[in-house]
Protein backbone atom coordinates (compact mmCIF):
# COMPACT_ATOMS: atom_id res chain seq x y z
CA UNK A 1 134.23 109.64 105.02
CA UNK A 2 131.55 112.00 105.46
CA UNK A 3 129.25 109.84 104.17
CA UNK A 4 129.89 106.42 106.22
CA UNK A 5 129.61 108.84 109.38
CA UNK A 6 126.16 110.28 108.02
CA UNK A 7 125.10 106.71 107.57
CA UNK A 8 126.20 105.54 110.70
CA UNK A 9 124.45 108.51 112.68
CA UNK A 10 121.03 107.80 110.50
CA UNK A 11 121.37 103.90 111.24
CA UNK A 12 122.62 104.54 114.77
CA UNK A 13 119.50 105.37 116.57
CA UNK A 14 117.90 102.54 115.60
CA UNK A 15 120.66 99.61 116.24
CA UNK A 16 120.87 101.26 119.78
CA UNK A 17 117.21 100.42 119.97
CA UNK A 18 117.25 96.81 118.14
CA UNK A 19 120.00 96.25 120.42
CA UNK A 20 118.81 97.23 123.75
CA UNK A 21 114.82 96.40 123.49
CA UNK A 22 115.15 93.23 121.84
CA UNK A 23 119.19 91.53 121.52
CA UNK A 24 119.79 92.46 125.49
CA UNK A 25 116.74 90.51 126.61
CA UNK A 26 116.97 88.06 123.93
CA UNK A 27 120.65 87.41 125.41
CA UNK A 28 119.74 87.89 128.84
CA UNK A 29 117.08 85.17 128.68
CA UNK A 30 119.45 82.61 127.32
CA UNK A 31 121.93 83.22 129.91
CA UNK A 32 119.23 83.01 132.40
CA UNK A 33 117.67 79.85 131.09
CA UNK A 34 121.14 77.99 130.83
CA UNK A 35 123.05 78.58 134.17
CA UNK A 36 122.38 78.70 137.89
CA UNK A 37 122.70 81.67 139.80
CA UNK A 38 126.26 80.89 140.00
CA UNK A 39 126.75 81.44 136.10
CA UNK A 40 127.61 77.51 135.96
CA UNK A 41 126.22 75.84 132.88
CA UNK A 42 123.24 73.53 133.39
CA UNK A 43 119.98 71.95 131.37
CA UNK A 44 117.91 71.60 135.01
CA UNK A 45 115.77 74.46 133.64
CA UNK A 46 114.42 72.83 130.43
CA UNK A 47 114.17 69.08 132.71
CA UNK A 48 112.14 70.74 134.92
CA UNK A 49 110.15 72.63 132.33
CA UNK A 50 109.22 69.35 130.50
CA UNK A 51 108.39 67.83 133.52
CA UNK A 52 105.83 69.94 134.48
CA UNK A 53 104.67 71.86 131.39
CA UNK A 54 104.87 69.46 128.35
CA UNK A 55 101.04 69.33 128.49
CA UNK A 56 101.08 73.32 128.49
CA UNK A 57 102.98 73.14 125.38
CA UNK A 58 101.40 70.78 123.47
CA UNK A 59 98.06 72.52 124.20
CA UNK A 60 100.27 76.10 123.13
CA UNK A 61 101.19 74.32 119.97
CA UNK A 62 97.71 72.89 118.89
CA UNK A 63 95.58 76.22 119.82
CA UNK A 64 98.53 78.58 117.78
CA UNK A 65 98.30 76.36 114.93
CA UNK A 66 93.90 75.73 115.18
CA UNK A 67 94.06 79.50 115.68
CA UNK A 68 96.07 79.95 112.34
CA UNK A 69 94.03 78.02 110.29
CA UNK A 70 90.63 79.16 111.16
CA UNK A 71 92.44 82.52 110.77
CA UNK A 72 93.45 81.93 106.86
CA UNK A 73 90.28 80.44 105.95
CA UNK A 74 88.50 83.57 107.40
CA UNK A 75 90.32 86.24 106.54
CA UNK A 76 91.14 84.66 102.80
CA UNK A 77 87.21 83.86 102.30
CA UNK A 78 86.62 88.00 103.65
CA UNK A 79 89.32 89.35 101.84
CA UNK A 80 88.29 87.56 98.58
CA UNK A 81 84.61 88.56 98.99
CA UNK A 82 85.91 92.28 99.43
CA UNK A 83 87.86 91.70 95.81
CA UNK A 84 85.27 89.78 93.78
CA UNK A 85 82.02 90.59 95.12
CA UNK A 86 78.94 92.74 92.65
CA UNK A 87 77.53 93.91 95.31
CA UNK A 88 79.33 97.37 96.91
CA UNK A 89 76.73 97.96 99.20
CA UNK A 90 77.88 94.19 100.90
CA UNK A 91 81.54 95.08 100.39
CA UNK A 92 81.17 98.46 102.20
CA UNK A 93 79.50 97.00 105.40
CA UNK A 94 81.84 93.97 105.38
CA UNK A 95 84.74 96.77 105.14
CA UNK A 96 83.47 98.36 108.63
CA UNK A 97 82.79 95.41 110.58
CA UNK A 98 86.21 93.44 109.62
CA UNK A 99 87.72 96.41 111.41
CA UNK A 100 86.34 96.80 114.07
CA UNK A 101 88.60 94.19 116.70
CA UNK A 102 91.48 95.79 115.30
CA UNK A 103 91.39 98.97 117.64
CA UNK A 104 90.49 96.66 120.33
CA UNK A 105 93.13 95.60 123.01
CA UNK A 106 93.49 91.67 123.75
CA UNK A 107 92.66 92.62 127.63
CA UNK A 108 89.17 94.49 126.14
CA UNK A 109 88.70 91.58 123.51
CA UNK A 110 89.05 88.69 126.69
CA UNK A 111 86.61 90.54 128.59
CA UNK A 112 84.13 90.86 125.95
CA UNK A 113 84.68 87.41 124.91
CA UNK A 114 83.87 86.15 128.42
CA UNK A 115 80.63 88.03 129.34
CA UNK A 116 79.40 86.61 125.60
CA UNK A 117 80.81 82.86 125.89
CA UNK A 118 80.19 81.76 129.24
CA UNK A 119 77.33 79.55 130.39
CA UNK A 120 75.03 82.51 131.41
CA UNK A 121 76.26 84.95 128.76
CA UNK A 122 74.86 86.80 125.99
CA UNK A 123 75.07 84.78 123.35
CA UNK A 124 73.03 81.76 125.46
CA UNK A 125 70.81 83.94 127.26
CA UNK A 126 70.07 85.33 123.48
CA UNK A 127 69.48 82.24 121.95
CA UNK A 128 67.31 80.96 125.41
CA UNK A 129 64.85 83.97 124.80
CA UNK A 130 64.43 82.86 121.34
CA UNK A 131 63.24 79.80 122.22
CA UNK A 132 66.31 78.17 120.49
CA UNK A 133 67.48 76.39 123.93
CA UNK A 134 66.47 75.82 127.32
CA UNK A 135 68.67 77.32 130.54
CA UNK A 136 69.56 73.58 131.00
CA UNK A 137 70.96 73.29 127.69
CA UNK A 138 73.00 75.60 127.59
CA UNK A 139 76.87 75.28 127.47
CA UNK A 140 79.94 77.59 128.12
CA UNK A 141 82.63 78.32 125.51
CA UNK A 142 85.14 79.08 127.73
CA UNK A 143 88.40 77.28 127.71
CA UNK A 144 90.66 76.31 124.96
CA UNK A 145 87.57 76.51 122.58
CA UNK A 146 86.56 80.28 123.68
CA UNK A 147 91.26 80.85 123.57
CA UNK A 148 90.48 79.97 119.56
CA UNK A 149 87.29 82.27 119.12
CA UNK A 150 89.07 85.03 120.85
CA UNK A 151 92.14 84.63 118.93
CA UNK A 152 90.70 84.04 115.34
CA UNK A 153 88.00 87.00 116.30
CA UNK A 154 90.98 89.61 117.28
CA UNK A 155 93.48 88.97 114.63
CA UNK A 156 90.73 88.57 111.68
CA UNK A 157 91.12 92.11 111.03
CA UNK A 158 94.66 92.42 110.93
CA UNK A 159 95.18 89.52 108.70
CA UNK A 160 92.44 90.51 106.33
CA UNK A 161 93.75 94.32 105.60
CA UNK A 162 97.07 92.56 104.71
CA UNK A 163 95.61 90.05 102.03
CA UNK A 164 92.63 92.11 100.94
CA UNK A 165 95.28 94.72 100.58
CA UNK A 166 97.49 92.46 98.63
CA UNK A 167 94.45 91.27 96.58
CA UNK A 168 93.16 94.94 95.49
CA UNK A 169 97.18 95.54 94.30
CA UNK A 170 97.05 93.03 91.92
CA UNK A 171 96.32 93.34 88.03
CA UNK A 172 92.81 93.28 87.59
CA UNK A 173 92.99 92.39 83.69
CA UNK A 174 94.27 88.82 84.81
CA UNK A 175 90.59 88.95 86.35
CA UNK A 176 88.53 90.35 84.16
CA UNK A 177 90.27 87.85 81.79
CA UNK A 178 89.41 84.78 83.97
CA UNK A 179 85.73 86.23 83.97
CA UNK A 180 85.51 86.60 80.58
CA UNK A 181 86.92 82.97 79.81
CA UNK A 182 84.22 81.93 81.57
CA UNK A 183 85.54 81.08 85.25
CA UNK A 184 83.93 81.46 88.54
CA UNK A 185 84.70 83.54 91.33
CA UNK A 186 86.14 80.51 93.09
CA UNK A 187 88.54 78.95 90.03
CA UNK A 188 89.38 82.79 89.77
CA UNK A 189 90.43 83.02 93.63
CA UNK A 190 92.24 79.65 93.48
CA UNK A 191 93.82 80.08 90.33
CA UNK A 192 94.58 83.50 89.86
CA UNK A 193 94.58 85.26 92.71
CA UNK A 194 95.90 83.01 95.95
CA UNK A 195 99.28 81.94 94.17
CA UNK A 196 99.98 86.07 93.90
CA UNK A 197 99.33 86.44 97.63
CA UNK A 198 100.76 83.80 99.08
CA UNK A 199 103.87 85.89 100.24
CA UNK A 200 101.43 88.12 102.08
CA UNK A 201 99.40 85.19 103.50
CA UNK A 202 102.34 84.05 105.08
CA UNK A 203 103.91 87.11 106.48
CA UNK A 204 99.99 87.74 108.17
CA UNK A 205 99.89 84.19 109.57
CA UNK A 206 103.55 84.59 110.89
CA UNK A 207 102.92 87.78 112.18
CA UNK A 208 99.91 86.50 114.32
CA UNK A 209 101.47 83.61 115.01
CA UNK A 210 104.04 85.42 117.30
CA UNK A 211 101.23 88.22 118.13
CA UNK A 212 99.25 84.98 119.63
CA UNK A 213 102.24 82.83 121.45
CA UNK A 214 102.90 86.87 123.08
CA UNK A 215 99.55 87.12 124.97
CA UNK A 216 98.55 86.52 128.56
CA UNK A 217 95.21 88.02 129.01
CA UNK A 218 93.55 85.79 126.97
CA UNK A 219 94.66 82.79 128.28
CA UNK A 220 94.10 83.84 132.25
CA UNK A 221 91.03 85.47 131.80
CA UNK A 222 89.36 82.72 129.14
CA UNK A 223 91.22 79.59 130.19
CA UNK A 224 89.38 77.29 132.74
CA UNK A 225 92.68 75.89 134.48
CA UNK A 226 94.94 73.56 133.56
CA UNK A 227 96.16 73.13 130.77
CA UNK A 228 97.15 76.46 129.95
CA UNK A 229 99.15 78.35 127.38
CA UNK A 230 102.86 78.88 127.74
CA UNK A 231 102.23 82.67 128.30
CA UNK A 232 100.76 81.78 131.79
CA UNK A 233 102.92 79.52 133.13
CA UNK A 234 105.83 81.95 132.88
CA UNK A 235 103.55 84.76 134.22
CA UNK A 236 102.67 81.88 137.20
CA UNK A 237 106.67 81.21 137.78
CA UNK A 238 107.39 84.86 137.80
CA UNK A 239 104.69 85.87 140.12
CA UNK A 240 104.76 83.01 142.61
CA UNK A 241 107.96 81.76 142.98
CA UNK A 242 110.39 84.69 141.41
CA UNK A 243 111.50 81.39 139.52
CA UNK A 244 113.36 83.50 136.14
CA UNK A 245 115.41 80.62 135.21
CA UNK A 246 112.39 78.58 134.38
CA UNK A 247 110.42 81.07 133.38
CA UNK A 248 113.30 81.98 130.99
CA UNK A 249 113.63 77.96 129.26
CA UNK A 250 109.44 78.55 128.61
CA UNK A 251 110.22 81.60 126.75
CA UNK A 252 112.82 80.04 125.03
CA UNK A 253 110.75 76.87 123.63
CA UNK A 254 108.38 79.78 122.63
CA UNK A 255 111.27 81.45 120.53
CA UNK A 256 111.77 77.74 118.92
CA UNK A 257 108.05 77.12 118.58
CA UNK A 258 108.01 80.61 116.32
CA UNK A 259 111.24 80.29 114.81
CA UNK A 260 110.36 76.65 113.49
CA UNK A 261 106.89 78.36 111.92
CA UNK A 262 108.90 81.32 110.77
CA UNK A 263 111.57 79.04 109.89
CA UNK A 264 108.92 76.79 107.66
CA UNK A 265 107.49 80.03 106.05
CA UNK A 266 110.81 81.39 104.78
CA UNK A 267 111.81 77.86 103.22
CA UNK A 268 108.70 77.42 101.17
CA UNK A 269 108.93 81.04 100.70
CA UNK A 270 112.33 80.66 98.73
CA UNK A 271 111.54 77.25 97.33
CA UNK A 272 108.77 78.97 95.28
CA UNK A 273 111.54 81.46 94.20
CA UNK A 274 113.37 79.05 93.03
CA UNK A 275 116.15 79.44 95.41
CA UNK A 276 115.89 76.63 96.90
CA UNK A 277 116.01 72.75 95.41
């Protein structure tokens, strides 16, 4: 007896918090995005969102998912150099600079991202006064292509401690083996080392995924208009109209939007555990 009341006094603290920071809104928006303001059940929430934002979520769907791929190549290639690379002086220098966005905030990272990507920024006034362009030539970044960049840019680091993290846990006999046998660094990587870190590969992507569908700065401040990401449009329906029921049915096709990717991540996750057929 004395036990189950210790336990439930250790666990207590933190269901109180699960419950109230995350299942009360969580339950609050579905409510919201499924009745009037008379509590009576209706779907005019989600017809209205499709008419008028099913551009906004395509373009949420195909920036997440560009985002997440640029992401793994980048962060795999980094986090593979760190593990197989001769050369500590390289590994030590591309340790500090993979870091560095990670103490950054997404408000700081849009910012920065915008004074360096627009048309008269410092990446084309740099390249102008090396005499690799002309002003005329010169092209801005922002929009959906600058959302990617700033994305990709700010969750590189995160991403990369994971799997470089995963990658310096595992065995290193299996690749000293591989070297000896005569492989290169990339059979070693494909081979060897990405089927042990897959887990972690997908629990980084996942995690960003969500981390990226959560932000508004980047959007607003990097966007050029319409379309937009999901993120803004309930910000706009909030804000202009004090609309909550549609701004509720846009967060909830962003819960099914991650839930399907975390959803796709669990089942290959288990299928390569054999739990699944």
């Amino acid at each position: 007896m004395r036990a189950s009341t210790s336990n439930l006094l250790l666990i207590g603290p933190a269901a109180l918090m699960v419950l109230a920071l995350f299942l009360y809104p969580l339950f609050f928006s579905l409510v919201s995005a499924f009745t009037q303001d008379d509590l009576s059940f209706t779907l005019a929430h989600f017809v209205k969102v499709f008419e008028l934002y099913s551009n906004d979520i395509k373009f949420t769907v195909i920036i997440v998912l560009s985002s997440v791929v640029l992401l793994a190549i980048l962060s795999i290639g980094i986090a593979a150099t760190l593990t197989l690379s001769p050369f500590p002086k390289l590994v030590a220098v591309l340790a500090l600079l993979y870091r560095l966005p990670l103490f950054i905030p997404f408000i700081v990272a849009a910012q920065m991202m915008r004074t360096f990507l627009a048309k008269n920024g410092l990446m084309n006034n740099t390249l102008v006064a090396m005499g690799v362009m002309t002003p005329l030539e010169t092209v801005s970044l922002l929009g959906w292509s600058g959302i990617i960049i700033t994305f990709v840019w700010k969750q590189l680091a995160f991403s990369t401690l994971l799997i470089s993290g995963a990658m310096a846990a595992l065995n290193r006999d299996q690749i000293q083996a591989a070297q000896n046998l005569g492989a290169s660094r990339l059979r070693i990587l494909v081979d060897v080392i990405l089927p042990q870190v897959m887990p972690t590969i997908g629990v980084a992507l996942v995690l960003s995924t969500v981390t990226i569908m959560s932000v508004l700065s980047v959007p607003l401040m990097i966007g050029t208009g319409s379309p937009t990401m999901i993120t803004a449009d309930i910000a706009f329906r909030v804000n202009s109209y004090g609309d909550y029921h549609v701004a509720n049915a846009l967060g909830m096709v962003s819960y099914l939007i991650c839930a399907g990717l975390a959803w796709f991540y669990l089942r290959q996750s288990l299928k390569d555990k054999g739990a699944l057929s």
